[in-house]
C-alpha atoms as a PDB file:
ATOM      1  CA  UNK A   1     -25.688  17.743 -35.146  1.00  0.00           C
ATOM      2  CA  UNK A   2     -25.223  19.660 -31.523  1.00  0.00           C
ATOM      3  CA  UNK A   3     -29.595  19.576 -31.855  1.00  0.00           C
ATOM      4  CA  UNK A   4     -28.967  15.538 -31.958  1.00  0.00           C
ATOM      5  CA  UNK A   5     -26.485  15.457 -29.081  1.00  0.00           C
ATOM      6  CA  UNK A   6     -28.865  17.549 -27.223  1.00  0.00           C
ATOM      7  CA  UNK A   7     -31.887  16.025 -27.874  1.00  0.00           C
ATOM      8  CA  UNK A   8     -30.451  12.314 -26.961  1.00  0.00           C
ATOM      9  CA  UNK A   9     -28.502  13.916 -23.970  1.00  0.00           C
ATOM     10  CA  UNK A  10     -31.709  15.045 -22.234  1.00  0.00           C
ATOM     11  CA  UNK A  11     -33.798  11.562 -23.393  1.00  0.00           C
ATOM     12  CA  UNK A  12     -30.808  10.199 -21.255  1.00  0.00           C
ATOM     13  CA  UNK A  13     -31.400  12.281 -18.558  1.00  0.00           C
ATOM     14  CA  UNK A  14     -35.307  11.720 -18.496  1.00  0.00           C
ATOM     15  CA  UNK A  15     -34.263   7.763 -18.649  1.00  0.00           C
ATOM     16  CA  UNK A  16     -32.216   8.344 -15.645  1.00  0.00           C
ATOM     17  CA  UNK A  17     -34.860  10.150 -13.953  1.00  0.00           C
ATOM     18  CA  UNK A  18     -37.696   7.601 -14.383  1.00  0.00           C
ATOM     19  CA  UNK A  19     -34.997   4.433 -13.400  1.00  0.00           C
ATOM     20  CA  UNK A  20     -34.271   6.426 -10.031  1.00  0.00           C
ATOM     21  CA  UNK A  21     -37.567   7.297  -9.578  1.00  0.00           C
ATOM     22  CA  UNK A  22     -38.876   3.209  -9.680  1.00  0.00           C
ATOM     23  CA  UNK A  23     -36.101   2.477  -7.453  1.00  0.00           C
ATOM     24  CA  UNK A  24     -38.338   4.390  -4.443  1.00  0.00           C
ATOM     25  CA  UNK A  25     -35.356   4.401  -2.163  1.00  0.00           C
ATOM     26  CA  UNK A  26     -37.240   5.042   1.181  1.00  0.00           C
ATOM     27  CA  UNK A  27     -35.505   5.318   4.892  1.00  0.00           C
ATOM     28  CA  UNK A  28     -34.910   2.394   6.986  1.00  0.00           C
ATOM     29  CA  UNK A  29     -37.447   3.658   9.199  1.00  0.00           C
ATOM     30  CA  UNK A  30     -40.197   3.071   6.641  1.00  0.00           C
ATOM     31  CA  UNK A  31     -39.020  -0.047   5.719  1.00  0.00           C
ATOM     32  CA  UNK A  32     -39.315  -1.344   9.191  1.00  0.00           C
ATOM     33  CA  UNK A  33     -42.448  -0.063   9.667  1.00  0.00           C
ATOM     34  CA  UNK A  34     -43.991  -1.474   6.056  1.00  0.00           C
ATOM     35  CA  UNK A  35     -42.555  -5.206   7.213  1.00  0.00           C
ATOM     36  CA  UNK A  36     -43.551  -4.388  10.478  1.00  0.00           C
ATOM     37  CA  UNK A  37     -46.963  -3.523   9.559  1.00  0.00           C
ATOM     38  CA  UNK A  38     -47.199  -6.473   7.151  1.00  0.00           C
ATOM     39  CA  UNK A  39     -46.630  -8.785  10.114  1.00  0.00           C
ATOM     40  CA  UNK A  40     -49.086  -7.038  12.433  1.00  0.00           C
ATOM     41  CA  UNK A  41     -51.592  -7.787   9.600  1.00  0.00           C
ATOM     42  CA  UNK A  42     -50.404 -11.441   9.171  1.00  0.00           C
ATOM     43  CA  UNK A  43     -51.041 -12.037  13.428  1.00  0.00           C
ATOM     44  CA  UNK A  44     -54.574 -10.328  13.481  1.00  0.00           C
ATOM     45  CA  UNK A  45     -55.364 -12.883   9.990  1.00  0.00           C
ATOM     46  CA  UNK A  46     -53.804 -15.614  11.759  1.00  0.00           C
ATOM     47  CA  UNK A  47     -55.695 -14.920  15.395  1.00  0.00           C
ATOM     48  CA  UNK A  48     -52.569 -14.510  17.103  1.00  0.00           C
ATOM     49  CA  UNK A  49     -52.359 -10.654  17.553  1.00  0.00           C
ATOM     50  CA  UNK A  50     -52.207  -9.358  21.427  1.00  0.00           C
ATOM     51  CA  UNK A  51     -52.865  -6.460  22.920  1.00  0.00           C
ATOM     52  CA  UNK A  52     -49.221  -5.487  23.614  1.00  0.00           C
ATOM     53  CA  UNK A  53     -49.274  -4.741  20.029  1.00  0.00           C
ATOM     54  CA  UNK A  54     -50.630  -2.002  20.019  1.00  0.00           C
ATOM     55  CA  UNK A  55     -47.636   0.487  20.581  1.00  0.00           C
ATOM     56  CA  UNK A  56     -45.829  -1.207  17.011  1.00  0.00           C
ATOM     57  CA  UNK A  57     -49.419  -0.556  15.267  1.00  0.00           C
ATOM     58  CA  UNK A  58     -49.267   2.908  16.126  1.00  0.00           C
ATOM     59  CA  UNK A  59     -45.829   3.775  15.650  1.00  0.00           C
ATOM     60  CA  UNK A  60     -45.958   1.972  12.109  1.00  0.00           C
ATOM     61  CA  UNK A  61     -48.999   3.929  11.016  1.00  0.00           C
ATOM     62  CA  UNK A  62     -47.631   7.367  12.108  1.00  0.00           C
ATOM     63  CA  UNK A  63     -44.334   6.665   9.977  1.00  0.00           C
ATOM     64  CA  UNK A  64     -46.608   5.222   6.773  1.00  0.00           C
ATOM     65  CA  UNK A  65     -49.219   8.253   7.002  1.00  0.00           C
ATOM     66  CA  UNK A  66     -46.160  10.629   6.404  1.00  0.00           C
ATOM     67  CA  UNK A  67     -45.537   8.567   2.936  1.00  0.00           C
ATOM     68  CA  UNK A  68     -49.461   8.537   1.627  1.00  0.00           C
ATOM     69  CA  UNK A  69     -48.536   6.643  -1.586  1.00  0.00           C
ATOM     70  CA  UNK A  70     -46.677   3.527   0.573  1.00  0.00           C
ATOM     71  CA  UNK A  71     -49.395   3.917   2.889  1.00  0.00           C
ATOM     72  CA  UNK A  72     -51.880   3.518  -0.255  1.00  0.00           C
ATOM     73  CA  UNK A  73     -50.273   0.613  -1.792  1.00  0.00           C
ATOM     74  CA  UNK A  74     -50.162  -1.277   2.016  1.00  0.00           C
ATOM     75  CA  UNK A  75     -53.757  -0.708   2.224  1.00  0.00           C
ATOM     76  CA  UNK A  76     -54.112  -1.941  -1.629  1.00  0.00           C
ATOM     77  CA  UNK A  77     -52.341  -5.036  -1.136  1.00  0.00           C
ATOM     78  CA  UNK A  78     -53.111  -6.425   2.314  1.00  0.00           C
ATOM     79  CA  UNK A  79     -56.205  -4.566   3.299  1.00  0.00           C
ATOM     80  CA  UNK A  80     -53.939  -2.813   6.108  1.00  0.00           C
ATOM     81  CA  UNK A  81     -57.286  -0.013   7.645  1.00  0.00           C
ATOM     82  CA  UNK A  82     -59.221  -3.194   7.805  1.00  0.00           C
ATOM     83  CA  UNK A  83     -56.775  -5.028   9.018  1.00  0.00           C
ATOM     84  CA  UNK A  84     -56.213  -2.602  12.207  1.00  0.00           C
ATOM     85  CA  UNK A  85     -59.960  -2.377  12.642  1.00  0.00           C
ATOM     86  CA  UNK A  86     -59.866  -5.937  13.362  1.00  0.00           C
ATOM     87  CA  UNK A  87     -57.059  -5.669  16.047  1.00  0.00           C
ATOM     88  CA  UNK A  88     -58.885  -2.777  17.718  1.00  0.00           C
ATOM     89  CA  UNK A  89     -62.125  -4.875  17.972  1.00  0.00           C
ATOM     90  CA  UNK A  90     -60.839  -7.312  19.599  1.00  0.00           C
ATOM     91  CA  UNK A  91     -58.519  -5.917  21.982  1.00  0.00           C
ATOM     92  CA  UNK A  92     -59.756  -2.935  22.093  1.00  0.00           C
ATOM     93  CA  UNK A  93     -63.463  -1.964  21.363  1.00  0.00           C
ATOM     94  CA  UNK A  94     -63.622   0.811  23.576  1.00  0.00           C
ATOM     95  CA  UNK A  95     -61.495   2.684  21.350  1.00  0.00           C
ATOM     96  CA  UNK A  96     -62.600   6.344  20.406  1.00  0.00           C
ATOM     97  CA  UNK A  97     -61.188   6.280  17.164  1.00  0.00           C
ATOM     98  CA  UNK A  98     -62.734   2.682  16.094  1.00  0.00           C
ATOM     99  CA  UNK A  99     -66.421   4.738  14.495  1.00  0.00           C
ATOM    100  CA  UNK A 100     -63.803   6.788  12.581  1.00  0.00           C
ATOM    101  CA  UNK A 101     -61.689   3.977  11.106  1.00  0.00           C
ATOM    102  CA  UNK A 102     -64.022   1.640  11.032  1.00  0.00           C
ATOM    103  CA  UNK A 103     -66.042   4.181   8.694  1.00  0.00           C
ATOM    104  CA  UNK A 104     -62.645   4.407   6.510  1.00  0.00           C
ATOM    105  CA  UNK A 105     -61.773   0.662   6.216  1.00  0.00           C
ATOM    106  CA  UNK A 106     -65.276  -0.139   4.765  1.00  0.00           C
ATOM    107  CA  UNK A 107     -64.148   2.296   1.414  1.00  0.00           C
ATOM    108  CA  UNK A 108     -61.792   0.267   0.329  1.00  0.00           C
ATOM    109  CA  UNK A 109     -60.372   2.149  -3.229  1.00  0.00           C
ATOM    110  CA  UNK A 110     -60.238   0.190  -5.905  1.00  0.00           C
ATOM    111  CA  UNK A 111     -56.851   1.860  -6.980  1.00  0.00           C
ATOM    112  CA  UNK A 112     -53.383   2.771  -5.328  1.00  0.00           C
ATOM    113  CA  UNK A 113     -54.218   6.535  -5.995  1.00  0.00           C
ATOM    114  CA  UNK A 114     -57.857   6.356  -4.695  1.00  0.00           C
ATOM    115  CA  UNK A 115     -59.524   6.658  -8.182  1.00  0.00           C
ATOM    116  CA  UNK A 116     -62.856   4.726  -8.460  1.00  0.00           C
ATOM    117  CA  UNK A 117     -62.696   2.557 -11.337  1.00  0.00           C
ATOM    118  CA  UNK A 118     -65.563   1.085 -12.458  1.00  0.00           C
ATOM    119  CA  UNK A 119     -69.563   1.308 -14.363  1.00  0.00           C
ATOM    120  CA  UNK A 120     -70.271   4.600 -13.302  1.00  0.00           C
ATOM    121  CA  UNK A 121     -73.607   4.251 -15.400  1.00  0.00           C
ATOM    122  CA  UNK A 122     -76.066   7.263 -15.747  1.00  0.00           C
ATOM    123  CA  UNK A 123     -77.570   9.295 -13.375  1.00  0.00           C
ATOM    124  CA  UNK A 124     -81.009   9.430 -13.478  1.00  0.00           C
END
């Protein structure tokens, strides 16, 4: 009986576990920067970015890039490397890093986690 109580105790504690871990209770500061970022993305869709933005780009991307799966899902979802690459081209296409990202936005992953899903066929 105590094996039972035991057992059902810790598939309790595993339910808990997995609940709290969906909830994905993040700072305020990244979820600022993940609506902020989604609106950056909306203006530079829309035409109607500026080059002012530039300072709320950055500061967005520094605080996703220290949570690589949110960052991951942002670029999933709204194409958010691409996205940037757009604003930098047209306000900024001097930019030393634009080779770099531009590089990165055209690998788009076909996955949150990066894996490549797909006909991998045969080698020959």
């Amino acid at each position: 009986m105590d094996t039972i109580i035991l057992w059902g105790g810790f598939a309790l504690v595993i339910a808990l576990l997995t609940f709290l871990n969906q909830k994905q209770m993040y700072s305020s500061r990244v979820k600022r920067a993940y609506r902020e970022l989604r609106e950056l993305s909306e203006q530079v869709g829309n035409e109607q970015s500026s080059a002012a933005d530039l300072n709320r780009w950055e500061s967005g991307l520094a605080e996703m890039e220290k949570h690589p799966n949110e960052y991951n899902k942002l670029d999933f979802e709204i194409g958010l490397r691409r996205a940037f690459v757009l604003y930098l081209e047209r306000h900024y296409p001097q930019d030393a890093r634009l080779p770099q990202l531009q590089e990165a936005a055209s690998h788009r992953k076909d996955s949150v986690w990066g894996i490549k899903m797909g006909d991998y066929g045969s080698k020959k």
